[in-house]
N, C-alpha and C. Protein backbone atom coordinates (compact mmCIF):
# COMPACT_ATOMS: atom_id res chain seq x y z
N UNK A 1 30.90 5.38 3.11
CA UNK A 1 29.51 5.76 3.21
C UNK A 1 28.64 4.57 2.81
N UNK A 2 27.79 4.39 3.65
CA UNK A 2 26.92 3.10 3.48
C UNK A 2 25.80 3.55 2.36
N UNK A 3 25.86 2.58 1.27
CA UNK A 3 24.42 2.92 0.33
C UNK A 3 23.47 2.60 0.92
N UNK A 4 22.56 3.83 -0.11
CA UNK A 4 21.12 3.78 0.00
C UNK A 4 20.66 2.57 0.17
N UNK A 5 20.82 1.54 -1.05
CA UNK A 5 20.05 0.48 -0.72
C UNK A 5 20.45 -0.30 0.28
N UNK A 6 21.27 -0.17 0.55
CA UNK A 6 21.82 -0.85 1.89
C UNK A 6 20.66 -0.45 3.64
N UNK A 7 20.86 0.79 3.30
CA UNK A 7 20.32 1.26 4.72
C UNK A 7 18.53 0.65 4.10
N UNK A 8 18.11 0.80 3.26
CA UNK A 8 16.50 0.27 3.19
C UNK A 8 16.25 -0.94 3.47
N UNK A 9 17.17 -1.95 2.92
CA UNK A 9 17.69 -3.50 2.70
C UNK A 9 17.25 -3.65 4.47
N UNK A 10 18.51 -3.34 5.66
CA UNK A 10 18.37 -2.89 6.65
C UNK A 10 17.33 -2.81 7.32
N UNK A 11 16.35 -1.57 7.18
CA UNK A 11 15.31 -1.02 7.69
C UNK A 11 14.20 -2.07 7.37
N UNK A 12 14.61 -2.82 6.10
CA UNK A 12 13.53 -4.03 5.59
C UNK A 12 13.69 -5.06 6.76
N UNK A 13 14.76 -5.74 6.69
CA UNK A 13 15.40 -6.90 7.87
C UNK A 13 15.04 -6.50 9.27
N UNK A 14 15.31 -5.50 9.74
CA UNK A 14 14.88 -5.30 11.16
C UNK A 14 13.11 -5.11 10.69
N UNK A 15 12.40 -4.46 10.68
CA UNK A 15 11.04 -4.70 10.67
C UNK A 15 10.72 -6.05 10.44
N UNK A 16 11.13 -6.89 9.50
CA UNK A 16 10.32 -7.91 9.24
C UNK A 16 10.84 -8.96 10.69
N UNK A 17 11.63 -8.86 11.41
CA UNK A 17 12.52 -9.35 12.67
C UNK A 17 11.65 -9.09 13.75
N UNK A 18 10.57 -7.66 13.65
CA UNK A 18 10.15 -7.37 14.90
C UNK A 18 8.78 -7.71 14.59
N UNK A 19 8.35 -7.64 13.36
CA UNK A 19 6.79 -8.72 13.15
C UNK A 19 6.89 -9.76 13.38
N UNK A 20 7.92 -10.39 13.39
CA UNK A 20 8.06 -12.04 13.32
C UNK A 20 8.20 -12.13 14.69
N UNK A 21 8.78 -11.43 15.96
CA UNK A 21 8.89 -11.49 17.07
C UNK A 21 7.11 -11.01 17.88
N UNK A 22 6.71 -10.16 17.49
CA UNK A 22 5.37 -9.64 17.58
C UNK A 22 4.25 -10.68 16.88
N UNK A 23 4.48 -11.60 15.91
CA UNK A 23 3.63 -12.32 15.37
C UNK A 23 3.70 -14.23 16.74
N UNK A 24 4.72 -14.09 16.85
CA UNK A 24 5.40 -15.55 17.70
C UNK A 24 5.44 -14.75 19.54
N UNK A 25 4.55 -13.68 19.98
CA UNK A 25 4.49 -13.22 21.46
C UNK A 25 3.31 -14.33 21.43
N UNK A 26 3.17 -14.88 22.68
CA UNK A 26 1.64 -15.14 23.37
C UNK A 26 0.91 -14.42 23.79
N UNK A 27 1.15 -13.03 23.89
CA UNK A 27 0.14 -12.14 23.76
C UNK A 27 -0.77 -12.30 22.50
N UNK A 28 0.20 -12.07 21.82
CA UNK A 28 -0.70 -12.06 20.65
C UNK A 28 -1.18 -13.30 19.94
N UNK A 29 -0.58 -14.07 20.44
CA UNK A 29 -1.05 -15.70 20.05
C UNK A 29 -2.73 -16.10 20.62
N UNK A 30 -2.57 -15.17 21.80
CA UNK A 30 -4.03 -15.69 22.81
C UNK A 30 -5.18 -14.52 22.50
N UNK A 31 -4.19 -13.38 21.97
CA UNK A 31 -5.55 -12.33 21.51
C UNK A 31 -6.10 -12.84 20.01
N UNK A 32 -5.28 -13.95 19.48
CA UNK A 32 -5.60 -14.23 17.78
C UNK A 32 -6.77 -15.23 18.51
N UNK A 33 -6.40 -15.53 19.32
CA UNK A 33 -7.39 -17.26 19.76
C UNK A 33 -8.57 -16.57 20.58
N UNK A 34 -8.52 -15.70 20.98
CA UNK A 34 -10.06 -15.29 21.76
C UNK A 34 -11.10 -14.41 20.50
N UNK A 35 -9.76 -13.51 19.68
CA UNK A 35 -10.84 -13.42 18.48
C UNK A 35 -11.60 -14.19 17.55
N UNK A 36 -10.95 -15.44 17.76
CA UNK A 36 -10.97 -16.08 16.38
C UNK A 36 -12.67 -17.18 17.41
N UNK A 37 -12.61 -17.20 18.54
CA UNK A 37 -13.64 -17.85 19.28
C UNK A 37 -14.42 -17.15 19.63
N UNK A 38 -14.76 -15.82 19.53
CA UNK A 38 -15.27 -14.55 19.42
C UNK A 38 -16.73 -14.57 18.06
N UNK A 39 -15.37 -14.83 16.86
CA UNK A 39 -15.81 -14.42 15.39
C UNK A 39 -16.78 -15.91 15.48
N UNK A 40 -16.63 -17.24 15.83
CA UNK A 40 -17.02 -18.75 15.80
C UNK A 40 -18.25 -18.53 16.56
N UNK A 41 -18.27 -17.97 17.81
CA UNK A 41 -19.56 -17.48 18.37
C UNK A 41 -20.86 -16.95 17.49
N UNK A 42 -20.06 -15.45 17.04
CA UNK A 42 -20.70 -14.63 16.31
C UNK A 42 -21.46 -15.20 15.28
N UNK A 43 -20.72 -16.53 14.54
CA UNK A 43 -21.06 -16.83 13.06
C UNK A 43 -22.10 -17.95 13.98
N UNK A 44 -21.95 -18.71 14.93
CA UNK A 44 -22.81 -19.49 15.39
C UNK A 44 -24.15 -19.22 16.03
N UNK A 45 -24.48 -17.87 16.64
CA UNK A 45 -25.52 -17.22 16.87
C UNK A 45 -26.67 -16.84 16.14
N UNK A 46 -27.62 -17.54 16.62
CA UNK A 46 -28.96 -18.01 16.51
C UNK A 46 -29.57 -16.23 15.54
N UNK A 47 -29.14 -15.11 16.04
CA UNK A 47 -29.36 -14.28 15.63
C UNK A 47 -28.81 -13.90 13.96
N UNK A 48 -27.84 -14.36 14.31
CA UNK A 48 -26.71 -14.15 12.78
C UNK A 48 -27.58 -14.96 12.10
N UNK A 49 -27.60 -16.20 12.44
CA UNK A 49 -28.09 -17.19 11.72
C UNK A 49 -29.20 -16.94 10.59
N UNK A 50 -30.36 -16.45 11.67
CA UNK A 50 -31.64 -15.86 11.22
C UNK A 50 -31.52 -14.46 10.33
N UNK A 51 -30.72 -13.98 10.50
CA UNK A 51 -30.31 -12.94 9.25
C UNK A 51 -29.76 -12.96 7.91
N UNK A 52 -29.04 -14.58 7.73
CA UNK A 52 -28.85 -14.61 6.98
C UNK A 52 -29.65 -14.89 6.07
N UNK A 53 -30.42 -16.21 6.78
CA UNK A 53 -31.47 -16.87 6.68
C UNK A 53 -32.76 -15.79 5.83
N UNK A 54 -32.68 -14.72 6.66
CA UNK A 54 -33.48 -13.71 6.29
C UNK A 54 -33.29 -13.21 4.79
N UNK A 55 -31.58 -13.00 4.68
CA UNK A 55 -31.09 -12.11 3.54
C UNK A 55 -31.39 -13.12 2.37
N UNK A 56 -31.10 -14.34 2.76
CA UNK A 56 -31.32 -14.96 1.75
C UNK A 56 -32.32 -15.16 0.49
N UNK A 57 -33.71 -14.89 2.21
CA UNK A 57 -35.20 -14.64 1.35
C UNK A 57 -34.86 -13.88 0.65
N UNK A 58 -34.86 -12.27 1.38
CA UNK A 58 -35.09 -11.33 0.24
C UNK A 58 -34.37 -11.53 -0.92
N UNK A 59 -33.20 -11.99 -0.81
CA UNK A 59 -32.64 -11.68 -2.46
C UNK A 59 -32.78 -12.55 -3.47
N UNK A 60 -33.79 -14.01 -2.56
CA UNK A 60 -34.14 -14.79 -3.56
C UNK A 60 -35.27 -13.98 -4.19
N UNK A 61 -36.55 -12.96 -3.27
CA UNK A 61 -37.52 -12.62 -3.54
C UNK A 61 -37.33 -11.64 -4.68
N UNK A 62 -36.07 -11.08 -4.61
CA UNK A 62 -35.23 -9.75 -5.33
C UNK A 62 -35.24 -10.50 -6.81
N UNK A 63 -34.31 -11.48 -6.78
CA UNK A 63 -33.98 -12.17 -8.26
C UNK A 63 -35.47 -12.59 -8.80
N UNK A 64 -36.30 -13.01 -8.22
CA UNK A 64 -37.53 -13.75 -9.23
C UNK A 64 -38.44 -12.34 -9.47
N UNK A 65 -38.06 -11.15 -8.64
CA UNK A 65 -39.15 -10.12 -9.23
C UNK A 65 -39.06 -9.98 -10.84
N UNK A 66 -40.59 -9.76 -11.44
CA UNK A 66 -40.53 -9.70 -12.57
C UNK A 66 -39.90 -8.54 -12.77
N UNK A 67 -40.16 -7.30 -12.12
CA UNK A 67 -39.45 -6.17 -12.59
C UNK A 67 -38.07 -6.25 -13.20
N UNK A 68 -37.31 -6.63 -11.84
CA UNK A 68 -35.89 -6.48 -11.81
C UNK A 68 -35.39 -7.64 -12.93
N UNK A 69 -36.13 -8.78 -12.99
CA UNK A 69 -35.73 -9.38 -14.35
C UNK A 69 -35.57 -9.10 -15.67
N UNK A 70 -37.04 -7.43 -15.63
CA UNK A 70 -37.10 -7.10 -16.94
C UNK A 70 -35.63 -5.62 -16.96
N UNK A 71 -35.33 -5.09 -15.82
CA UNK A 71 -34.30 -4.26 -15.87
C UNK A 71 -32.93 -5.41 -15.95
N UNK A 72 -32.68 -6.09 -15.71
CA UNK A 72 -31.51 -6.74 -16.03
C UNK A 72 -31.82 -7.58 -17.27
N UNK A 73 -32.44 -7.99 -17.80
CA UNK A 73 -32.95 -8.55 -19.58
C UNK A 73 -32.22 -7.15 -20.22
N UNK A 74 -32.61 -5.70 -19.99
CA UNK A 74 -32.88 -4.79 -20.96
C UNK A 74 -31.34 -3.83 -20.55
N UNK A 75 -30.82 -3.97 -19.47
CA UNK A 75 -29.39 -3.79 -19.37
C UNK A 75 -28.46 -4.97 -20.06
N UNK A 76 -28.85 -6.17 -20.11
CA UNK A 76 -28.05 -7.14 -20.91
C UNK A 76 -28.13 -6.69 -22.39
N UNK A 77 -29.07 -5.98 -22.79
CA UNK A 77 -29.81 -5.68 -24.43
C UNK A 77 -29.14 -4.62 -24.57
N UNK A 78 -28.88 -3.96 -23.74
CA UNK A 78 -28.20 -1.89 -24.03
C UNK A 78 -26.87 -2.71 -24.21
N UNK A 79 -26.23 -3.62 -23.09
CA UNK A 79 -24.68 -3.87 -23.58
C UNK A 79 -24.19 -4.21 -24.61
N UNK A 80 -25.44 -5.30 -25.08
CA UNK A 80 -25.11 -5.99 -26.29
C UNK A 80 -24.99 -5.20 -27.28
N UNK A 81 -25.92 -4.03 -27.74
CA UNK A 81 -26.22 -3.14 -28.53
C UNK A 81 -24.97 -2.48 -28.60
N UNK A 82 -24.46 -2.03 -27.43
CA UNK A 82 -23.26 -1.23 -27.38
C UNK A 82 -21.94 -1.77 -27.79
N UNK A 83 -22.15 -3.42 -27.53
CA UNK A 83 -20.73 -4.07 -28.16
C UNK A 83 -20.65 -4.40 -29.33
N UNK A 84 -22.13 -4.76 -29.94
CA UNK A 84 -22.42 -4.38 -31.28
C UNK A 84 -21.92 -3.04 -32.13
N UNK A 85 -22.34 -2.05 -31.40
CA UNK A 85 -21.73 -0.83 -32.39
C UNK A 85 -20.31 -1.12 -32.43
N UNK A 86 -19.35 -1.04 -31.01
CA UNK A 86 -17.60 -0.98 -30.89
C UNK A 86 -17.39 -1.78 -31.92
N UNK A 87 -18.14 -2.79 -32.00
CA UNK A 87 -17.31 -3.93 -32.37
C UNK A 87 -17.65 -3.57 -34.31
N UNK A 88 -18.58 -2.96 -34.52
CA UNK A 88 -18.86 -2.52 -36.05
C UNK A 88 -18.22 -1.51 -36.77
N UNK A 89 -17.69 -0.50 -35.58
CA UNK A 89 -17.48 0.67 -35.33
C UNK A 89 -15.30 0.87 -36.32
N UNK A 90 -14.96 -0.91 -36.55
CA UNK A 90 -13.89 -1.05 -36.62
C UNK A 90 -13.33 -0.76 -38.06
């Protein structure tokens, strides 16, 4: 009777045999290369571009708001407070 780990061992070796055969097709060699000139497009488009461009504003505009400076000051102050107690707490 063949062991368990034997037959998994097995079932391991043949799968990794048929990815490696499925990874080395030119099918799939030429579908990796039209995505990958696809994704190079995508990232090169004037549109993308300008969105990032865009995101960038806002979250520079995001970080210098006074607000959100004074909610992240006063969340840095609650943590501290809180690691203060744990840490007193000993």
């Amino acid at each position: 009777m063949t062991d368990p780990a034997d037959k998994v061992t097995a079932a391991f070796d043949t799968a990794k045999a048929k990815i490696n055969e499925l990874a080395e097709s030119g099918k799939v060699q030429e579908a990796l290369g039209t995505a990958r000139d696809k994704i190079d497009e995508l990232v090169e488009s004037k549109q993308v571009q300008d969105a990032i461009g865009t995101a960038k504003e806002k979250l520079t505009e995001l970080a210098d708001n006074e607000k959100v400076q004074d909610v992240v000051t006063t969340a840095k102050d609650k943590i501290t407070e809180v690691a203060q107690k744990l840490g007193g707490s000993r």
